[in-house]
Protein backbone atom coordinates (compact mmCIF):
# COMPACT_ATOMS: atom_id res chain seq x y z
CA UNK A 1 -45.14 70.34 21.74
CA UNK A 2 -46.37 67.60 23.94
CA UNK A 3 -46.56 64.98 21.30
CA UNK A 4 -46.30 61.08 22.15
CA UNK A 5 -45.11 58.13 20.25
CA UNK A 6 -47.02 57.56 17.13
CA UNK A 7 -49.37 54.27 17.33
CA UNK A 8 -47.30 52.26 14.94
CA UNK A 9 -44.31 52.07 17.27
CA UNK A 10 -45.76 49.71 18.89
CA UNK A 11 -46.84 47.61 16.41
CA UNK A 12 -42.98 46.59 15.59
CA UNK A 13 -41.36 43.89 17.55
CA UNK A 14 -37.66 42.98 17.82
CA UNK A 15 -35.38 40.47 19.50
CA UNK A 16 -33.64 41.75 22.65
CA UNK A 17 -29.80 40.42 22.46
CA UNK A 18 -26.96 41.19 24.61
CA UNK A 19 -24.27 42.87 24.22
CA UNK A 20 -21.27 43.90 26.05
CA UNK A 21 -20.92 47.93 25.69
CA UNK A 22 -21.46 49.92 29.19
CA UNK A 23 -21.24 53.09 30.37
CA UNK A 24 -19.97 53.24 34.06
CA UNK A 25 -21.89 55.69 36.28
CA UNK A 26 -21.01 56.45 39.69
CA UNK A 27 -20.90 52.77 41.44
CA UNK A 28 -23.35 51.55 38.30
CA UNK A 29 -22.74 50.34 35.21
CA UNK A 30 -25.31 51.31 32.51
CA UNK A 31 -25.20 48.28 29.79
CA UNK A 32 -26.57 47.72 26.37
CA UNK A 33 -29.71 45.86 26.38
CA UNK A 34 -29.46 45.24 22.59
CA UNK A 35 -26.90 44.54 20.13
CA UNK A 36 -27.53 45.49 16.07
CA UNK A 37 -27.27 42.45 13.66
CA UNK A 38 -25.89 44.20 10.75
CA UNK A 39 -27.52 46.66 8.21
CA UNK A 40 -30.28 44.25 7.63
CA UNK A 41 -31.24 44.84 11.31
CA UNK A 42 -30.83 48.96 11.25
CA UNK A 43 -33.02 48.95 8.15
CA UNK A 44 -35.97 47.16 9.56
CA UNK A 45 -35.34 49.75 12.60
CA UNK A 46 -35.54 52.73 10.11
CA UNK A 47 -38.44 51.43 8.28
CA UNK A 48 -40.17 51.28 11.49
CA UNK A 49 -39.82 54.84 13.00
CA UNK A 50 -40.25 55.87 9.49
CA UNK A 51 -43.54 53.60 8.95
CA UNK A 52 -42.16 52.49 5.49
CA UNK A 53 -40.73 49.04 3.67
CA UNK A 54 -37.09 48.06 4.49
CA UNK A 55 -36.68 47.37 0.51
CA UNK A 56 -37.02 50.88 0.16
CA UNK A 57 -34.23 52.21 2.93
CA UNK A 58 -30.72 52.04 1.86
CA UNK A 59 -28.01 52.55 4.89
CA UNK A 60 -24.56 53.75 3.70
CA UNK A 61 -22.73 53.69 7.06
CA UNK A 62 -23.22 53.52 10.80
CA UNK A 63 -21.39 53.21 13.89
CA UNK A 64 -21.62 53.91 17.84
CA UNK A 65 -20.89 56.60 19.74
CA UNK A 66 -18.15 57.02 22.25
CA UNK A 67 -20.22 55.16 25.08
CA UNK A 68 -21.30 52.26 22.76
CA UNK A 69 -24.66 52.86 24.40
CA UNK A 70 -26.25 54.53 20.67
CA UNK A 71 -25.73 53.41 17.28
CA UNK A 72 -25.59 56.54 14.56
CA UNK A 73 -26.11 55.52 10.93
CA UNK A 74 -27.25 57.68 7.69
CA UNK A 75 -28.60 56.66 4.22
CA UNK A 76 -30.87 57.86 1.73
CA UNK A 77 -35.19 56.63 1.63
CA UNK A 78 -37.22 58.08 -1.10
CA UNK A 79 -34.40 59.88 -2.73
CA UNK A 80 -33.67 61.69 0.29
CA UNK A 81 -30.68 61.78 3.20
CA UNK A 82 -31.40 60.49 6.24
CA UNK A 83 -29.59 60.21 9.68
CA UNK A 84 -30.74 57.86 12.14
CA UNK A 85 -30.10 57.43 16.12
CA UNK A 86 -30.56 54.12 17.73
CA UNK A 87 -30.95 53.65 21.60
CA UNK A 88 -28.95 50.43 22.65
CA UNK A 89 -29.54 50.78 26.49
CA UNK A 90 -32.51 50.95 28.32
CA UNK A 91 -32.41 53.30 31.13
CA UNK A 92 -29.76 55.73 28.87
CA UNK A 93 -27.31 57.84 30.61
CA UNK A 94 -27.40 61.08 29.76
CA UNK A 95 -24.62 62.62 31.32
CA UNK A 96 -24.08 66.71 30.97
CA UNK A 97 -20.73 67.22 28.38
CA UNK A 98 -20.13 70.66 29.81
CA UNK A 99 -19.79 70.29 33.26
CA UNK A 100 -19.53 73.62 35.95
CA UNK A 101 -17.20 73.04 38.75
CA UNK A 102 -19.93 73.36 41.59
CA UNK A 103 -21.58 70.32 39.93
CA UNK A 104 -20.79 66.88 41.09
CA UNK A 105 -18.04 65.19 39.50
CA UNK A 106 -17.74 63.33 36.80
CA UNK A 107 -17.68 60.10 39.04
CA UNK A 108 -21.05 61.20 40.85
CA UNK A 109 -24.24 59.33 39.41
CA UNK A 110 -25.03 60.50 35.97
CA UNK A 111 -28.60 61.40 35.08
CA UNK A 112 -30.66 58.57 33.49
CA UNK A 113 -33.80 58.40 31.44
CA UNK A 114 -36.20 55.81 30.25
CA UNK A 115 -35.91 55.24 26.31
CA UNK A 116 -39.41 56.63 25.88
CA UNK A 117 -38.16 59.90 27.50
CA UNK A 118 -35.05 60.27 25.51
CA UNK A 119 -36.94 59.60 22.61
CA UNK A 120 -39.96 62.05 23.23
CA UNK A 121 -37.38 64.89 24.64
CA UNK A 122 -35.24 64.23 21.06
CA UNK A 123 -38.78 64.39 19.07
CA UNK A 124 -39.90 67.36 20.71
CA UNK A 125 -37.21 69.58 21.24
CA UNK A 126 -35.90 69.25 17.55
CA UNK A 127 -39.57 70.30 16.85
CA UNK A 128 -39.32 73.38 19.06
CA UNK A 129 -35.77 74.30 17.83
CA UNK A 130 -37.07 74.13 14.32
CA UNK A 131 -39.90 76.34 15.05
CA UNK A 132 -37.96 79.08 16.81
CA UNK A 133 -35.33 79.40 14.44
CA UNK A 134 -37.59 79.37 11.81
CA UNK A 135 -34.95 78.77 8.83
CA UNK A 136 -33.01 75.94 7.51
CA UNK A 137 -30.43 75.26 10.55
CA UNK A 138 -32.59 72.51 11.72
CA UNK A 139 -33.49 68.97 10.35
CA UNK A 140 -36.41 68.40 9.98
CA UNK A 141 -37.54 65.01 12.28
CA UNK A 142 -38.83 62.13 9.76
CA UNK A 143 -39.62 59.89 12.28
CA UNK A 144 -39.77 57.82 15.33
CA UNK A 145 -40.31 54.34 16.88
CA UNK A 146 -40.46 53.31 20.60
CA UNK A 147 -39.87 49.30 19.67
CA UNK A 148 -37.19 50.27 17.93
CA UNK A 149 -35.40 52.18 19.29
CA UNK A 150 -34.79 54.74 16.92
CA UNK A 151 -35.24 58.49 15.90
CA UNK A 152 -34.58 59.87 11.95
CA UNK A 153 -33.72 62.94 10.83
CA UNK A 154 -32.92 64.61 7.11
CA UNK A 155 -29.39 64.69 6.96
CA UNK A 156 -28.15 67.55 8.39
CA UNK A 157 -25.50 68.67 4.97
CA UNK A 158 -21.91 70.11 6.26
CA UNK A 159 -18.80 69.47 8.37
CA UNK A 160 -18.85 70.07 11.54
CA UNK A 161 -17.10 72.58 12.87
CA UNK A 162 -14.61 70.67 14.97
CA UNK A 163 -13.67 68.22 12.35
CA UNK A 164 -12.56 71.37 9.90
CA UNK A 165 -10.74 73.18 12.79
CA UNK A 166 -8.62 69.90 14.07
CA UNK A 167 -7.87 68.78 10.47
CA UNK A 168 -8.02 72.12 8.04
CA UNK A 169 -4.75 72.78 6.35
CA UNK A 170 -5.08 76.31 7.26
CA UNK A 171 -5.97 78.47 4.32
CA UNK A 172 -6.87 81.76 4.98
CA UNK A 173 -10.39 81.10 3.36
CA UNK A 174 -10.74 78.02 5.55
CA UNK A 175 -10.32 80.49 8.36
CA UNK A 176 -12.66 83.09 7.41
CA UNK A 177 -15.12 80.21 6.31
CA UNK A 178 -15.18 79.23 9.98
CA UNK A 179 -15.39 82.70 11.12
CA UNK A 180 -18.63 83.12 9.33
CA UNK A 181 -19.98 79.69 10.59
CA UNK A 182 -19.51 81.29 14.22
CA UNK A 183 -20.84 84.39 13.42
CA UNK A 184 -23.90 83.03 12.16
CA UNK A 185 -23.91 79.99 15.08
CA UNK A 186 -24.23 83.30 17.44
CA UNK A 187 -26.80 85.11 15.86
CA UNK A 188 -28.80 81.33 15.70
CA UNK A 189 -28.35 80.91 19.35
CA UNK A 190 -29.32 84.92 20.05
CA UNK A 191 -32.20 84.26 17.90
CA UNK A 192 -33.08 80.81 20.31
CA UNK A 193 -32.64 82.55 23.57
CA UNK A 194 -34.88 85.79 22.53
CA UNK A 195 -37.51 83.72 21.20
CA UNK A 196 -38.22 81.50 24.56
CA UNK A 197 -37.29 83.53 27.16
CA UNK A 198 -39.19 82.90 30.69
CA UNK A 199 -38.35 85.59 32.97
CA UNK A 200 -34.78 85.61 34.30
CA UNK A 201 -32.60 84.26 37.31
CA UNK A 202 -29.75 85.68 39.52
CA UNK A 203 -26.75 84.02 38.65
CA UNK A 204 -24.87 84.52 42.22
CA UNK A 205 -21.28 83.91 40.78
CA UNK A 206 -19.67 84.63 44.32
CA UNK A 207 -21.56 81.55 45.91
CA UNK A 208 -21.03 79.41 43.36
CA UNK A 209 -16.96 80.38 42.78
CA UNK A 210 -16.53 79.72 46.59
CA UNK A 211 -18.64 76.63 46.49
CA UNK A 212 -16.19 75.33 43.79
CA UNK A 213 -12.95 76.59 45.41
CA UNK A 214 -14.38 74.85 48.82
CA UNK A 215 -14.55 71.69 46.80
CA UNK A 216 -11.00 72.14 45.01
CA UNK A 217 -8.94 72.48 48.56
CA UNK A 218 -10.81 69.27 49.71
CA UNK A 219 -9.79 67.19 46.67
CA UNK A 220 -6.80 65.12 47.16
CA UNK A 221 -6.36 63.19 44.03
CA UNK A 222 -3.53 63.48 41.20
CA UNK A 223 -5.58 66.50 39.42
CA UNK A 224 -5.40 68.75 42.42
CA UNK A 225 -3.11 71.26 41.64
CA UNK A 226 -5.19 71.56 38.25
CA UNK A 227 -8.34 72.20 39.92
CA UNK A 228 -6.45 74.65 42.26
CA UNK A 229 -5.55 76.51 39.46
CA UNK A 230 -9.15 76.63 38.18
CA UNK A 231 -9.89 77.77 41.43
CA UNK A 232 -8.00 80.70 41.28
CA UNK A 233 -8.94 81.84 37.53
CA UNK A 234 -12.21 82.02 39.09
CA UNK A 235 -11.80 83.74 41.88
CA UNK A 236 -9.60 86.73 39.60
CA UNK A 237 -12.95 86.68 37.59
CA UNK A 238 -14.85 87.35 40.93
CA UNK A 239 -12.14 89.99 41.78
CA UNK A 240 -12.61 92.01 38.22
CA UNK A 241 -16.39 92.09 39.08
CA UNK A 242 -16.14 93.99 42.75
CA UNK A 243 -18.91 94.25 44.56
CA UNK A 244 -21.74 93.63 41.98
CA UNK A 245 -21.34 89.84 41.32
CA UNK A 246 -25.14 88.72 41.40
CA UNK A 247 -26.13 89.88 37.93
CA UNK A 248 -29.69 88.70 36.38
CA UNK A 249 -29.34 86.52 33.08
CA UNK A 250 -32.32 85.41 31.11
CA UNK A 251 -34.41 82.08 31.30
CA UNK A 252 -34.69 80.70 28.09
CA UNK A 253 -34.75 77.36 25.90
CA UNK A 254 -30.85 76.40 25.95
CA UNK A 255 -29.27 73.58 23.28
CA UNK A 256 -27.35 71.88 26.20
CA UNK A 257 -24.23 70.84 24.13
CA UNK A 258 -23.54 74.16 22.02
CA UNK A 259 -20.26 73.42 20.99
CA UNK A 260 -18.22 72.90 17.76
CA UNK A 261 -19.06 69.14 17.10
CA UNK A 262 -23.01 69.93 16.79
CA UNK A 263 -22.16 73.00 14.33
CA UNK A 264 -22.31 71.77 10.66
CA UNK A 265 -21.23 74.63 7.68
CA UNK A 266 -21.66 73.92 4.26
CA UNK A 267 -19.40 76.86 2.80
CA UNK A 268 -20.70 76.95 -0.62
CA UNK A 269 -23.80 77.65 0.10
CA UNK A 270 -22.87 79.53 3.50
CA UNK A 271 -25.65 77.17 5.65
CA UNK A 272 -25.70 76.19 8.95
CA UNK A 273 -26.64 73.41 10.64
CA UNK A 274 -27.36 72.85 14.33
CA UNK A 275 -27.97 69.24 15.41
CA UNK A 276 -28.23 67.64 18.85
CA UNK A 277 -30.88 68.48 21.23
CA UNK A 278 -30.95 65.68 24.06
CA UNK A 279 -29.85 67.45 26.05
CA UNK A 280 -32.10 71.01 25.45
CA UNK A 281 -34.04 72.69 28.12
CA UNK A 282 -34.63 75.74 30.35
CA UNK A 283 -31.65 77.22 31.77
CA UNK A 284 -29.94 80.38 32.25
CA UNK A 285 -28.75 81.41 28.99
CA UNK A 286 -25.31 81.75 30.09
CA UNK A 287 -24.87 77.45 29.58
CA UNK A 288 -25.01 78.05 26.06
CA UNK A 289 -22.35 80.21 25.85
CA UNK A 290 -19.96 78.80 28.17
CA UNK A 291 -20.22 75.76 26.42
CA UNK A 292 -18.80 77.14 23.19
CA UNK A 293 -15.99 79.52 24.41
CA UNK A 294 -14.92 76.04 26.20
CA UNK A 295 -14.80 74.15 23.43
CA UNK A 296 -12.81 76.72 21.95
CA UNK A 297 -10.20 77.41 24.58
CA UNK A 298 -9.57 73.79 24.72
CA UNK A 299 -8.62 73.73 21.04
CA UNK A 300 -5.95 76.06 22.05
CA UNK A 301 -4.24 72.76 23.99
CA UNK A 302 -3.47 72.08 20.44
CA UNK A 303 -0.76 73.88 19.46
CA UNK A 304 -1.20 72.59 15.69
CA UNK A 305 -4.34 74.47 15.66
CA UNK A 306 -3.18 78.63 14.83
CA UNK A 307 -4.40 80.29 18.46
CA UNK A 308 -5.23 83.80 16.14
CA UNK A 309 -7.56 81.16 14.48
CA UNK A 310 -9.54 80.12 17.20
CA UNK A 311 -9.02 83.85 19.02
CA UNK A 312 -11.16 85.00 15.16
CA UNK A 313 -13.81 82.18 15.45
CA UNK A 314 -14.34 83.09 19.27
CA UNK A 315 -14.76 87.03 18.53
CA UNK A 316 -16.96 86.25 15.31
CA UNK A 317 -19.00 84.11 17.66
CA UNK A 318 -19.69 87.22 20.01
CA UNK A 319 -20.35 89.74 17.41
CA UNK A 320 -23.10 87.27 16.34
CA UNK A 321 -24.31 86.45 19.63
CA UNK A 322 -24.80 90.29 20.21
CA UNK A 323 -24.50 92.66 23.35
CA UNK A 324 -24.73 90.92 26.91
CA UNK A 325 -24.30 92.36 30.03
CA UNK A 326 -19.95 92.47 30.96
CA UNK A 327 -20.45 90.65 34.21
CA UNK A 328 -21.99 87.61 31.78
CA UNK A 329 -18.79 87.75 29.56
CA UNK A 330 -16.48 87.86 32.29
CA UNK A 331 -18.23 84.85 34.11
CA UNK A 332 -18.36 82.84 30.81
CA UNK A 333 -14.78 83.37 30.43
CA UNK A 334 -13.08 82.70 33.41
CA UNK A 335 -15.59 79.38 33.20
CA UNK A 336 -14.20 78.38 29.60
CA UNK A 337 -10.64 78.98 30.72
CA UNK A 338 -11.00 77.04 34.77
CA UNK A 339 -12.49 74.17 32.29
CA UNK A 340 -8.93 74.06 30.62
CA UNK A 341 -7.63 72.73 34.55
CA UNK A 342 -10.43 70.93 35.82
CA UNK A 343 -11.34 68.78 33.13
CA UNK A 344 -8.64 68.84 30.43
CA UNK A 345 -5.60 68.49 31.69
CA UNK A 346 -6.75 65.86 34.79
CA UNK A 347 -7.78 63.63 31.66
CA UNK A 348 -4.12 63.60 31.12
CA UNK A 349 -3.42 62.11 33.88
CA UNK A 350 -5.48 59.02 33.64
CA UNK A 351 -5.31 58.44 29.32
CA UNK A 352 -2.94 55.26 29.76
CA UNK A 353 -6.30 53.70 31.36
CA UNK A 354 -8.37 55.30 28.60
CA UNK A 355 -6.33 54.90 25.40
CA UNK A 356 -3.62 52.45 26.67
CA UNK A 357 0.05 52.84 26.73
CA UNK A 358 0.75 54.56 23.65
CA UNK A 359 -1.75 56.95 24.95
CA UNK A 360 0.02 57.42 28.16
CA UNK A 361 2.96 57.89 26.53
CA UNK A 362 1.73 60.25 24.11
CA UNK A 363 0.79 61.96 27.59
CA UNK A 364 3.59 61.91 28.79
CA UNK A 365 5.11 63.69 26.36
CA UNK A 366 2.81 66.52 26.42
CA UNK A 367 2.85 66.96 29.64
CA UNK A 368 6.64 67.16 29.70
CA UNK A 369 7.60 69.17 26.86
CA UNK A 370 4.21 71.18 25.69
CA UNK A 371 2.12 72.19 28.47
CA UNK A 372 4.16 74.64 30.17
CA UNK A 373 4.34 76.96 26.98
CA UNK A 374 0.82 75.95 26.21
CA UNK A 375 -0.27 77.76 29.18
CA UNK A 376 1.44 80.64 29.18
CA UNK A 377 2.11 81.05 25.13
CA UNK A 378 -1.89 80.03 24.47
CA UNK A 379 -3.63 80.48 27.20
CA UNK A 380 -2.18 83.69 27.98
CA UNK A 381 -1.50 83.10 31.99
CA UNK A 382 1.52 83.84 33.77
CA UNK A 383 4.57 81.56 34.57
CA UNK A 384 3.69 80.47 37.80
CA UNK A 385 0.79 78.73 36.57
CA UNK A 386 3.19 76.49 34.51
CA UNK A 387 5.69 76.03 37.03
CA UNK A 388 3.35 75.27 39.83
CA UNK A 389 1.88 72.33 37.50
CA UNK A 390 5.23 70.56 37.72
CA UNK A 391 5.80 70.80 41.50
């Protein structure tokens, strides 16, 4: 699956403008290199990873993602859907969205990669995902250009996942719908795992609880009683385990970012889609999972979203997934639910910076009136855990 840029990507040339988007990493900021000129510009980029004329590309829509560091655009060429990515920095940051809470924070020094390594690790692990699943759930990679800039895809057909969970009306077939979608996202990922495992490792959850509890009494910002709190939901998970918390988890080829945004369902046709793989690659399989029992215990913050709702999608997604060893479940758990502390909430704390005033207000508010019941009418913990978040 070692392939390499095809030879005409380097036969395109384009103009290198600024721009002003950055991503801020550590003490580094991480900005665009490039900025796009309109559609014009995105359909001579298409053309070029897809070695075809720019007459012949039509591009419906496009914007950037959150970091402003990628532009995302679709269309149709030849009759057929497209979706394109377009690199707009050059190293990219390719910070991990599900971070553990023995990593290094989120203000450490992200991870960076040369465009031509993003683009071959895009390339090529689409192209293993779609020959290990060996069905539909993948789309198929059209093409590629190093000069630029930019990856296509066949339109992946669906809503994601998150979008119909955050803005369903609630039907009881909507809810089913998405039940299914799980189900079938956990057999997919099952199907993944089993099909590129490479031996296993020893997860030693005792180490790396303490190592994160060691970290949370050092921290002395605003979010510390949050990430004390995730501190101890871990170490109750350690104490339901007793004595036997190494436990041996498989090695296998992990998505990286297996959560409800990257699940598409098309309900009439009851397909799934699974897009997103820059961040794929060996692991121990237990990533995958925490990533989307996290994503789904911080929907419960919501309290517009039903919590039997999201309590059905989670237990759909397991009875896809299939039979894992207890001490896996119980690690994966306790890791969706410390997530809740040390990443959620502590974002409330600093939204007025992020989303301005309104948003601090909105903040506010939440924190004021909703999260006590949240976490214990939700999340399911006792009193004290409230209480001790308004000392």
């Amino acid at each position: 699956m070692n392939t390499t840029l095809n030879e005409h990507s380097v036969t395109c040339s384009y103009p290198q403008f600024r721009d002003h988007s950055e991503y801020r990493t550590g003490q580094m900021s991480i900005r665009a290199d490039i900025e796009l000129k309109g559609s014009k510009d995105i359909k001579e980029r298409i053309a070029c990873a897809l070695r075809a004329k720019p007459t012949t590309i039509t591009v419906d829509r496009y914007g950037y993602n959150t970091s402003g560091l990628a532009a995302c655009c679709s269309g149709t060429w030849k009759g057929k859907r497209w979706f394109a990515k377009i690199l707009l920095a050059n190293p990219y940051p390719t910070p991990p969205r599900f971070r553990t809470p023995w990593e290094p924070t989120l203000h450490a020094a992200v991870p960076l990669r040369a465009i031509t390594e993003q683009i071959d690790i895009e390339w090529n692990m689409t192209l293993m995902m779609l020959k290990l699943s060996k069905d539909r759930s993948v789309p198929v990679p059209l093409g590629r250009s190093l000069a630029s800039r930019t990856i296509v895809w066949e339109e992946a057909g669906g809503t994601s996942l998150v979008r119909t969970l955050k803005w369903s009306r609630w039907k009881g077939s909507m809810a089913r719908s998405g039940a299914e979608a799980l189900f079938k996202s956990g057999v997919w990922l099952r199907k993944i795992h089993e099909a590129s495992l490479q031996g296993t490792e020893v997860i030693q959850a005792r180490r790396l609880i303490q190592a994160a509890t060691a970290s949370s009494q050092q921290d002395q910002s605003d979010a510390s009683h949050y990430h004390s709190i995730a501190s101890r939901i871990l170490e109750a998970a350690l104490t339901g385990m007793g004595d036997t918390d190494n436990f041996e988890l498989p090695l296998a080829l992990t998505h990286g970012d297996f959560c409800l945004s990257n699940l598409l369902w098309k309900g009439s046709g009851k397909q799934l889609a699974v897009i997103d793989f820059e961040f794929s690659g060996f692991r121990p399989i237990y990533y995958d999972l925490f990533a989307l029992i996290a994503d789904l215990r911080a929907m419960l913050l919501n309290p517009l979203i039903p919590k039997s709702v999201i309590q059905q999608w989670e237990e759909s997604f397991w009875r896809g997934y299939g039979q894992i060893l207890p001490h896996a479940v119980t690690f994966v758990n306790a890791l969706a639910l410390a997530r809740v502390f040390y990443y959620h909430f502590p974002r409330l704390l600093t939204r007025r910076e992020r989303k301005g005033w309104v948003g601090g207000i909105n903040a506010q508010l939440y924190h004021t009136f909703l999260e006590g019941r949240v976490i214990t009418q939700r999340l399911d913990l006792p009193s004290e855990f409230a209480r001790s978040n308004h000392n």
